[in-house]
C-alpha atoms as a PDB file:
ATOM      1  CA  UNK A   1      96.078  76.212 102.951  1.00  0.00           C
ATOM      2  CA  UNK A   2      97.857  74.621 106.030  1.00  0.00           C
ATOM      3  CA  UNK A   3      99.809  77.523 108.103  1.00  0.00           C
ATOM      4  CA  UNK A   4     103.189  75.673 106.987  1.00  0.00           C
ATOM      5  CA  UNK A   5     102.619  76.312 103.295  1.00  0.00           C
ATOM      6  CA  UNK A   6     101.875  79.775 104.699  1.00  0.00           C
ATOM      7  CA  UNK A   7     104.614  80.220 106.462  1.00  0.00           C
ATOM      8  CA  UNK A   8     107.083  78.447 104.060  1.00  0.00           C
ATOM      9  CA  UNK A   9     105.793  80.863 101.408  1.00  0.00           C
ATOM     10  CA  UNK A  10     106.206  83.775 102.946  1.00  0.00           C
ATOM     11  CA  UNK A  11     110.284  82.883 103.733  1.00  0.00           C
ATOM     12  CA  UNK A  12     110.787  82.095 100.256  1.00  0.00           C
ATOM     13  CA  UNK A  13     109.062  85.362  99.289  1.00  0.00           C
ATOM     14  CA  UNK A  14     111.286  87.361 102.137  1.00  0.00           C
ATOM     15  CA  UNK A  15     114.267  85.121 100.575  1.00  0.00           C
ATOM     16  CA  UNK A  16     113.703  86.899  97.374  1.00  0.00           C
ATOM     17  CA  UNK A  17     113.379  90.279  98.517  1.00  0.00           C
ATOM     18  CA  UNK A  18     117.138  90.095 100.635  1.00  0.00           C
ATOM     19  CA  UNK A  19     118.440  88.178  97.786  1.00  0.00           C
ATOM     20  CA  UNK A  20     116.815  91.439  95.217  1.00  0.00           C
ATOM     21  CA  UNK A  21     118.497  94.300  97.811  1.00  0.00           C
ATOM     22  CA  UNK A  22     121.795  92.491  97.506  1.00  0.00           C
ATOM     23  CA  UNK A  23     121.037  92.770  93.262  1.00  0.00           C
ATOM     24  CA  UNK A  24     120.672  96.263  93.721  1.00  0.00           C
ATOM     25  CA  UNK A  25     123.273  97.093  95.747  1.00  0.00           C
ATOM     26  CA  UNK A  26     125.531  95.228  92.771  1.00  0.00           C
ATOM     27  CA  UNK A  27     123.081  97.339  90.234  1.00  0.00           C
ATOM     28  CA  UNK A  28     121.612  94.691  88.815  1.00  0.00           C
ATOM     29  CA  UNK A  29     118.462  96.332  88.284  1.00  0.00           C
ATOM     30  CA  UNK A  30     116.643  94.072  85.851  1.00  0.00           C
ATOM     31  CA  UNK A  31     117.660  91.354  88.514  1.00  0.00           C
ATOM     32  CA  UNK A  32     116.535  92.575  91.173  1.00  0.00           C
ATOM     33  CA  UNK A  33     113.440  93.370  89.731  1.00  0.00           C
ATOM     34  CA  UNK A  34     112.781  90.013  88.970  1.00  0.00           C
ATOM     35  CA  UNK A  35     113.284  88.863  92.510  1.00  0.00           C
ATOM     36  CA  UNK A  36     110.760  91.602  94.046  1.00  0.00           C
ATOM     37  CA  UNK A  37     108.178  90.255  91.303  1.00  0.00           C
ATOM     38  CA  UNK A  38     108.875  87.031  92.193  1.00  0.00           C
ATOM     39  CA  UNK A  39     108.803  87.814  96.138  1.00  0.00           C
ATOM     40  CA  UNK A  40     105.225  89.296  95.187  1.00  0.00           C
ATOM     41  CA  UNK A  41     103.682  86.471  93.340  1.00  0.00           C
ATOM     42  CA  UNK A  42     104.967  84.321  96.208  1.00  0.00           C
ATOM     43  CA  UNK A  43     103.221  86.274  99.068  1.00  0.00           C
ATOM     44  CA  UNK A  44     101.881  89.164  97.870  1.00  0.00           C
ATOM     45  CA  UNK A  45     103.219  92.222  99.926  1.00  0.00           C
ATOM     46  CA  UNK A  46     103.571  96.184 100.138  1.00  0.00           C
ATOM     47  CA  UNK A  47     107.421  95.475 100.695  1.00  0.00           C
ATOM     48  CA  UNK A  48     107.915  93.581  96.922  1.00  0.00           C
ATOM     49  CA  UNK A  49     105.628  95.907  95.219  1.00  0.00           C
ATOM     50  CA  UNK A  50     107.761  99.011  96.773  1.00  0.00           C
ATOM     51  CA  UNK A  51     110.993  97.671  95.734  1.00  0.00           C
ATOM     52  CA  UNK A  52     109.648  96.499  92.635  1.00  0.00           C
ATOM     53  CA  UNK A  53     108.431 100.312  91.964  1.00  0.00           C
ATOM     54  CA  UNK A  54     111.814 101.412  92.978  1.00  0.00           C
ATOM     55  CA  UNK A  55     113.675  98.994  90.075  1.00  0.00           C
ATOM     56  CA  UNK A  56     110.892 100.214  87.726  1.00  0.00           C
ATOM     57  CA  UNK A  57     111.802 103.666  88.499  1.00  0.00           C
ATOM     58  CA  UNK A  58     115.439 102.955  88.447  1.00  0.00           C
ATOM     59  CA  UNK A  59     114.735 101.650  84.868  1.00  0.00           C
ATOM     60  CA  UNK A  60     112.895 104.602  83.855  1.00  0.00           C
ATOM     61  CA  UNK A  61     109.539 103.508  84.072  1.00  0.00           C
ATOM     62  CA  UNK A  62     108.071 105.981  86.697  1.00  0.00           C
ATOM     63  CA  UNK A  63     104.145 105.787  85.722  1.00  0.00           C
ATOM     64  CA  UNK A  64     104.694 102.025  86.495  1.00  0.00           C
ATOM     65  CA  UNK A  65     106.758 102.577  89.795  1.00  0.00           C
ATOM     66  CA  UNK A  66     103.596 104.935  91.185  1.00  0.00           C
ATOM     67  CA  UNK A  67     101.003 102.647  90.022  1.00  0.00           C
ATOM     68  CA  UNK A  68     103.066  99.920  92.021  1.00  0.00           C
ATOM     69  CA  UNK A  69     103.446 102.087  95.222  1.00  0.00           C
ATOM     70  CA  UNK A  70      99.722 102.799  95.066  1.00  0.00           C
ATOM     71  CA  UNK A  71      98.921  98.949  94.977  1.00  0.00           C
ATOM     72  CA  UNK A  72     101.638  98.335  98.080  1.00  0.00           C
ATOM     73  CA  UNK A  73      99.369 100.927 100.066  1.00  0.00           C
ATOM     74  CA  UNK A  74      96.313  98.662  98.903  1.00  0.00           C
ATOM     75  CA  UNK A  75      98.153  95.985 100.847  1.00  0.00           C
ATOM     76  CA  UNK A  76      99.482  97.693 103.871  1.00  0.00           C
ATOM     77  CA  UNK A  77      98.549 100.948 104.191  1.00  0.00           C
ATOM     78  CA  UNK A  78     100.645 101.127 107.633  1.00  0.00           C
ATOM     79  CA  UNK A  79     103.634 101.081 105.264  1.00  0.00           C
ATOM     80  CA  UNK A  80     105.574 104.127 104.618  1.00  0.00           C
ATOM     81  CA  UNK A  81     108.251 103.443 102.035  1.00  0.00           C
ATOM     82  CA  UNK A  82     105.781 103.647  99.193  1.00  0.00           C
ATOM     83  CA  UNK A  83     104.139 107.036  99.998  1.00  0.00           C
ATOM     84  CA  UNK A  84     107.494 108.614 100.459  1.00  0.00           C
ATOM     85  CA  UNK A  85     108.930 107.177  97.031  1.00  0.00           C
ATOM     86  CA  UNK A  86     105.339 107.651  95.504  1.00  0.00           C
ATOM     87  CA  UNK A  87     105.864 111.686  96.580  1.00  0.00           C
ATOM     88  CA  UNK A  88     110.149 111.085  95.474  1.00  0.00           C
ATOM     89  CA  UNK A  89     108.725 109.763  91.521  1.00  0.00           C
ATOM     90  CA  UNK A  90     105.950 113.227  92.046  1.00  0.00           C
ATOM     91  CA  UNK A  91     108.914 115.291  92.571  1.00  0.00           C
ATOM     92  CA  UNK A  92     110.631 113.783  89.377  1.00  0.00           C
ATOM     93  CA  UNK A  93     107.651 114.524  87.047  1.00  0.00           C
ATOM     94  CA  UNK A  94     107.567 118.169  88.284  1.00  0.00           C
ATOM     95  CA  UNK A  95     104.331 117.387  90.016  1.00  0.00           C
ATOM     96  CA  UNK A  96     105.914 118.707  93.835  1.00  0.00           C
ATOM     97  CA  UNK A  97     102.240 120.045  94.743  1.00  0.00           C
ATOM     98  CA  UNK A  98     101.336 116.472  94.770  1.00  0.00           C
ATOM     99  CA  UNK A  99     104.404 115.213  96.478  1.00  0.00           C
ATOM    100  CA  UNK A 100     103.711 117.636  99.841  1.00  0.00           C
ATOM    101  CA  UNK A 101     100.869 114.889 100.129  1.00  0.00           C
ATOM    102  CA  UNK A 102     102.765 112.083 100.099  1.00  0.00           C
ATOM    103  CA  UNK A 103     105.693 112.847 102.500  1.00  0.00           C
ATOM    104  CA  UNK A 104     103.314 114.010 104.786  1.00  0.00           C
ATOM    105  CA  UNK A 105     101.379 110.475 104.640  1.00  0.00           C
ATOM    106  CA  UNK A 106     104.799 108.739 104.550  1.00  0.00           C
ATOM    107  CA  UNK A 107     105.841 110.926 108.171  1.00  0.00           C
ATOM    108  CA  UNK A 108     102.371 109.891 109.756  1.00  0.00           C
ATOM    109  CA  UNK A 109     102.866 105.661 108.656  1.00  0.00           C
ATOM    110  CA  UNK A 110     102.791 103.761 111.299  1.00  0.00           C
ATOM    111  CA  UNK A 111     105.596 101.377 109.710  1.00  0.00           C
ATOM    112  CA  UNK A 112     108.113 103.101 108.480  1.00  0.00           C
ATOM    113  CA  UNK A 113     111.943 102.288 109.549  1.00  0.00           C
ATOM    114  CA  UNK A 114     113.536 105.099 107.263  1.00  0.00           C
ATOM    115  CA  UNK A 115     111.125 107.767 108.704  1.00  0.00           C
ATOM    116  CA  UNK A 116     113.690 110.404 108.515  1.00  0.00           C
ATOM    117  CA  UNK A 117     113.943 109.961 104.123  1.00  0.00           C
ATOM    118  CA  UNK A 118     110.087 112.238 103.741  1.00  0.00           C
ATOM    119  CA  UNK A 119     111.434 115.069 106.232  1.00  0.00           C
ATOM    120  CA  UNK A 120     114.854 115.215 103.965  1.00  0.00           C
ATOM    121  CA  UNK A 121     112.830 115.034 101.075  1.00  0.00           C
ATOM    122  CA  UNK A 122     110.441 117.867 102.199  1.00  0.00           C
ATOM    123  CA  UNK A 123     113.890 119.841 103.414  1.00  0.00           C
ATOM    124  CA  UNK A 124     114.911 119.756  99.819  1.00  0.00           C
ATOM    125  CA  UNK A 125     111.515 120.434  98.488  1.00  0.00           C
ATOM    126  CA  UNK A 126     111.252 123.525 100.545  1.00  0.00           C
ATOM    127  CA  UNK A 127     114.943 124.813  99.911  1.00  0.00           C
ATOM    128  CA  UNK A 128     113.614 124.138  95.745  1.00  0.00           C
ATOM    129  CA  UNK A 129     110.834 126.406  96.573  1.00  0.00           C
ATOM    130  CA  UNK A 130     113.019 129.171  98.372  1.00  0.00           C
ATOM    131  CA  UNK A 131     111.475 128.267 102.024  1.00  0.00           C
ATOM    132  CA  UNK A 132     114.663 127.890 103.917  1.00  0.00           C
ATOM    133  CA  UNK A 133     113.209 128.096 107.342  1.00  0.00           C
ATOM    134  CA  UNK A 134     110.433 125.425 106.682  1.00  0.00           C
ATOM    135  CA  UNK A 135     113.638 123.733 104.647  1.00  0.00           C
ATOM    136  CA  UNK A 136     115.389 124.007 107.836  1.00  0.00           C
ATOM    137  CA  UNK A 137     112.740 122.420 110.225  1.00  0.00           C
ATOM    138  CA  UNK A 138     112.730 119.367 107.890  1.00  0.00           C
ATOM    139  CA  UNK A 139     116.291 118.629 107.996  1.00  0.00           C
ATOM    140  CA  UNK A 140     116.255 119.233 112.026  1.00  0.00           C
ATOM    141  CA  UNK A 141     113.458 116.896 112.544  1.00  0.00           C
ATOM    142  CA  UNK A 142     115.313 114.088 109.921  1.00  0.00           C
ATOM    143  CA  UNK A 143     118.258 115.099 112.389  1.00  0.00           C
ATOM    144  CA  UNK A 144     116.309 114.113 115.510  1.00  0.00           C
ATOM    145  CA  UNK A 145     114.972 110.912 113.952  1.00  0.00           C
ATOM    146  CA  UNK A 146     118.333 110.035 112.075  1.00  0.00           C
ATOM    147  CA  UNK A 147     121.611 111.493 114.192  1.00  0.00           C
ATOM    148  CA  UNK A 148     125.333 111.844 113.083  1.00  0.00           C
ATOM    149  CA  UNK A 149     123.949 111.341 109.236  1.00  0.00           C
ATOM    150  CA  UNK A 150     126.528 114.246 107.766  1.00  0.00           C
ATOM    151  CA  UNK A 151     124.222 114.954 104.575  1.00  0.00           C
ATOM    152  CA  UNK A 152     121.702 116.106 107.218  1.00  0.00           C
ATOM    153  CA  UNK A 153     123.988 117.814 109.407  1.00  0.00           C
ATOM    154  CA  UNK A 154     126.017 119.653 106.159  1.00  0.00           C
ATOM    155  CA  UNK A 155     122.149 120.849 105.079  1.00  0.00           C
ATOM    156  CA  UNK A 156     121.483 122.106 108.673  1.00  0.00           C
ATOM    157  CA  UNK A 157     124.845 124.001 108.796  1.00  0.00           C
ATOM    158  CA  UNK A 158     124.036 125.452 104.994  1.00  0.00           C
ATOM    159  CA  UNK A 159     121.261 126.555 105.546  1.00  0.00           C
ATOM    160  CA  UNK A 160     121.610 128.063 108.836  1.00  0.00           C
ATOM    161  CA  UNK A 161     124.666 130.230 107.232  1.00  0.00           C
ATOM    162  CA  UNK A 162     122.581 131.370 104.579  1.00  0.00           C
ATOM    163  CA  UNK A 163     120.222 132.642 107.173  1.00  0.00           C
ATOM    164  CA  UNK A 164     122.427 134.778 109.159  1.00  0.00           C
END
């Protein structure tokens, strides 16, 4: 295959994917969906099987959103979106043993824009569990990553009442 069928490929598939964010952000689930399988089948990549788990689970169909996040790490394991929703879905099912796992993997990806999402989620999985300090270390380090966010700030400044 020439590197211009390559390349032209891989716009249309990127195409598909900002064309399936703007669907969601209308919630057009089903849509969307259709774009990130699309995307997929047009380049296969971690980032249309992670959005395409994330309409799956936003259509109720979490068994098929993890088994999707599990083949995006197959494809890029550098990626961190799909760990972190892969530990998100965990959390869901009641499985939050599991999920520790995940966010952990999801904080250590080496591509990973929204690396302050695993440290929130692992704030609220602590304050779940009755762990506010480790809670509290979560949302600080989310802070540090992600500054001026006022859900992170608010859970700093709640927590850190309850404490004293």
């Amino acid at each position: 295959m020439s590197q211009d069928v390559v390349n032209l490929s891989y716009r249309r598939a990127k195409a598909l994917i900002d064309d399936g964010l703007a669907l969601v952000f209308q919630g057009q689930y089903e849509q969307a969906r259709d774009n990130f399988k699309k995307s997929h089948g047009e380049h296969a990549s971690a980032d249309a099987l992670t959005y395409w788990g994330w309409m799956e689970y936003q259509l109720g169909n979490i068994e098929k959103a993890l088994i999707l996040c599990k083949r995006a790490i197959k494809v890029d394991p550098d990626f961190g979106n799909p760990y972190n929703d892969i530990g998100s879905y965990l959390v869901v099912l009641g499985r939050e043993d599991e999920a520790l796992e995940w966010f952990q993997k999801a904080i250590e990806a080496k591509r990973y824009e929204a690396r302050h999402y695993p440290h929130i989620n692992l704030g609220r999985l602590f304050l779940n569990r009755n762990l506010p300090m480790r809670a509290l270390q979560e949302f600080k380090k989310a802070n540090d990553l992600f500054p001026n966010d006022a859900t992170i700030q608010d859970a700093i400044r709640s927590i850190t009442e309850t404490l004293h």
